[in-house]
C-alpha atoms as a PDB file:
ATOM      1  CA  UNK A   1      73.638 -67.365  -8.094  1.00  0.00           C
ATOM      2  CA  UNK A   2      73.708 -64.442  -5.613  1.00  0.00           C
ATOM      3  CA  UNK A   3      75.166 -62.132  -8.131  1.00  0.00           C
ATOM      4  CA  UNK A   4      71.697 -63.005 -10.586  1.00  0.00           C
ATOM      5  CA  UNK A   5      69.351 -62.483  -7.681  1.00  0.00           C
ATOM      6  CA  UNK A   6      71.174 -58.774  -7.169  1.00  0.00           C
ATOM      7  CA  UNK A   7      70.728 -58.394 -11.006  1.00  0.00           C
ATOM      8  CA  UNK A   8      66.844 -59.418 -11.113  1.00  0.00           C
ATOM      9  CA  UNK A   9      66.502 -57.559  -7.613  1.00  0.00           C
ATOM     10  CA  UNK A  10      68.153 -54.414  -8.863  1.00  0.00           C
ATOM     11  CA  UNK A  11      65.777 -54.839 -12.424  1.00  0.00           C
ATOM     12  CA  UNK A  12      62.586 -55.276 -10.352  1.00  0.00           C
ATOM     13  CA  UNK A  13      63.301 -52.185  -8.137  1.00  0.00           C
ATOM     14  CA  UNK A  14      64.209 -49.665 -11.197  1.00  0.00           C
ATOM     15  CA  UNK A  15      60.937 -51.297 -12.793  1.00  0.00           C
ATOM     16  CA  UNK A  16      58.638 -50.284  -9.646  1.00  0.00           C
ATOM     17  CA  UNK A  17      60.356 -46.897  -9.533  1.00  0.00           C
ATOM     18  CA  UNK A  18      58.395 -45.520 -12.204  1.00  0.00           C
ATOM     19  CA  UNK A  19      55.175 -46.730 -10.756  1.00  0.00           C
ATOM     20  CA  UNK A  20      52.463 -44.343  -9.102  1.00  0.00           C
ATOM     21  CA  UNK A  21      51.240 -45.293  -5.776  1.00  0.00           C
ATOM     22  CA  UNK A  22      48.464 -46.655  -7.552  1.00  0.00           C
ATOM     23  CA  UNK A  23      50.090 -49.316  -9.632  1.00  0.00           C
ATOM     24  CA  UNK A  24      51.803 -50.487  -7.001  1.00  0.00           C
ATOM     25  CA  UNK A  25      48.314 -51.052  -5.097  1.00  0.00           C
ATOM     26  CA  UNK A  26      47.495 -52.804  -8.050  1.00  0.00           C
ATOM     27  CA  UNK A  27      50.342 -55.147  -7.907  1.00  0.00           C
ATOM     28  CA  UNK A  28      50.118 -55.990  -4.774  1.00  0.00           C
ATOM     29  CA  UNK A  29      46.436 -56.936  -4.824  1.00  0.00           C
ATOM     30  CA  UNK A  30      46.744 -60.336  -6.525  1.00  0.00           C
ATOM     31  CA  UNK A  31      45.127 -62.782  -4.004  1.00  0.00           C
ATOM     32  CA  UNK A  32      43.541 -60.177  -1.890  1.00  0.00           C
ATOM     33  CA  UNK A  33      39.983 -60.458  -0.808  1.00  0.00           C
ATOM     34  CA  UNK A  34      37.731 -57.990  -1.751  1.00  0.00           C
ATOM     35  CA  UNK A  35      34.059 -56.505  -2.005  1.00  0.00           C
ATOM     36  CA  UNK A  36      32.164 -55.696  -5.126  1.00  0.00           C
ATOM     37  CA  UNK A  37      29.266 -53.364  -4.205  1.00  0.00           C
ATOM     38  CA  UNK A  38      26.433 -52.733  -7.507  1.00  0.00           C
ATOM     39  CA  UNK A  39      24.694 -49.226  -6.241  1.00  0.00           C
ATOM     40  CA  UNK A  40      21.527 -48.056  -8.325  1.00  0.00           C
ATOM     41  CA  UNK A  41      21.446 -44.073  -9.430  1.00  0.00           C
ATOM     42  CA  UNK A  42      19.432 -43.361  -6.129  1.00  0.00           C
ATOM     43  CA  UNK A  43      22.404 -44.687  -4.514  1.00  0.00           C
ATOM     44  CA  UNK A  44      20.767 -47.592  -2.676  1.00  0.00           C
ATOM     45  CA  UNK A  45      22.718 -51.307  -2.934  1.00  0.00           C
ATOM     46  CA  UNK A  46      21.254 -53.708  -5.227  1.00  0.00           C
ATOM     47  CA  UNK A  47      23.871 -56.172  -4.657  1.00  0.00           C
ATOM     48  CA  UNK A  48      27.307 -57.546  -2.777  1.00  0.00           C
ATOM     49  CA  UNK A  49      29.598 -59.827  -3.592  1.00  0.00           C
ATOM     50  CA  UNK A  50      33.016 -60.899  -2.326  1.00  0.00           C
ATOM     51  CA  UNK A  51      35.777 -61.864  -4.604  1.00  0.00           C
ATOM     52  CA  UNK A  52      38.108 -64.566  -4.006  1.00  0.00           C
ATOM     53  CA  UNK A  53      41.137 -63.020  -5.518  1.00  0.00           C
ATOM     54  CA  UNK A  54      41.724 -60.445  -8.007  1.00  0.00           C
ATOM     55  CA  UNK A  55      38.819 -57.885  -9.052  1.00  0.00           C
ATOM     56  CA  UNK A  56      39.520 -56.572 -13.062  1.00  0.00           C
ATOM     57  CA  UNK A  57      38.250 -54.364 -15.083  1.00  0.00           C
ATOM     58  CA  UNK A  58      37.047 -54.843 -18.695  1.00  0.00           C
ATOM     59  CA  UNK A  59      39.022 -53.171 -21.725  1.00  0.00           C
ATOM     60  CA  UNK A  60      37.130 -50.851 -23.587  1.00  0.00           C
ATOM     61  CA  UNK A  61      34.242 -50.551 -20.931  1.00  0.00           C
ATOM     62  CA  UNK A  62      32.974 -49.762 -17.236  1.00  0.00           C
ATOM     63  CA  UNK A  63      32.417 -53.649 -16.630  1.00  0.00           C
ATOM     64  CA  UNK A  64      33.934 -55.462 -13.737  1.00  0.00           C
ATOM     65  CA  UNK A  65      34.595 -58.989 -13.334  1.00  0.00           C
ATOM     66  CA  UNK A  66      35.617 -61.416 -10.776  1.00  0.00           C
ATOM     67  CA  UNK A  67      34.868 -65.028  -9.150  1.00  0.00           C
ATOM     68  CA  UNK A  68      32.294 -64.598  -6.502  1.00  0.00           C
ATOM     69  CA  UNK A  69      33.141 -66.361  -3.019  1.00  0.00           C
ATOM     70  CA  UNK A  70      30.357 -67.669  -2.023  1.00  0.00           C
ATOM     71  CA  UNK A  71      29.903 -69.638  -5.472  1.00  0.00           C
ATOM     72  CA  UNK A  72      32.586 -69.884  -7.364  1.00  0.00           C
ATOM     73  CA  UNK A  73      31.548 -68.286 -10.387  1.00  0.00           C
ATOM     74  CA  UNK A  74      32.325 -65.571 -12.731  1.00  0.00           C
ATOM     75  CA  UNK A  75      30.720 -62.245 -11.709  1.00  0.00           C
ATOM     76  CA  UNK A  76      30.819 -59.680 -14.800  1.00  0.00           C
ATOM     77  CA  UNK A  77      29.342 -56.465 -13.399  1.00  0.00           C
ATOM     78  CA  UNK A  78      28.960 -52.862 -14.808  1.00  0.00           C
ATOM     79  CA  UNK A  79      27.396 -49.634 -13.694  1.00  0.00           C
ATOM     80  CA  UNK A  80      28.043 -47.602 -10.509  1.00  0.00           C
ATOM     81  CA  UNK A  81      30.697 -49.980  -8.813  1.00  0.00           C
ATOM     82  CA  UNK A  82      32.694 -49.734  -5.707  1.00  0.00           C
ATOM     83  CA  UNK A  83      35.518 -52.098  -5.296  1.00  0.00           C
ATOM     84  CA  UNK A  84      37.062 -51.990  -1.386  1.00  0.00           C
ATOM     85  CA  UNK A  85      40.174 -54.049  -1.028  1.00  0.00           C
ATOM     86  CA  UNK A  86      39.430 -55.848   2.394  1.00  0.00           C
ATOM     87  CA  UNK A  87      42.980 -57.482   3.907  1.00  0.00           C
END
């Protein structure tokens, strides 16, 4: 048993040690909180939100999406975004 946790410990670590600082950010924020801020081109807020876990990114575009805190529902976003990890 201890020698397979050594194995899958030693596989994890030589997995991570390509990563960028980055990546490794972005492993570690599954089940962080964070805020979603929407900022129009004069760079004034239009809206807020606050995520209840993980914040991702749409493939193939500059969309956002997330589950929104205070309701519970799926927030797709796109446009000038700023997403601040907050614990």
């Amino acid at each position: 048993m201890k020698k397979s946790i050594l194995i899958a410990s030693l596989i994890a670590a030589s997995a991570l040690q390509g990563c960028t600082d980055a990546d490794k950010a972005q492993i570690g924020g599954f089940g962080a909180k964070f805020e979603i801020t929407l900022y129009a081109a004069n760079g004034s807020v239009i809206k807020q939100w606050r995520s209840n876990g993980k914040v991702q990114t749409e493939s193939h575009s500059d969309g956002w999406y997330f589950m929104d805190a205070a309701t519970g529902k799926l927030v797709r976003v796109s446009g000038t975004v700023v997403v601040d990890q907050l614990d």
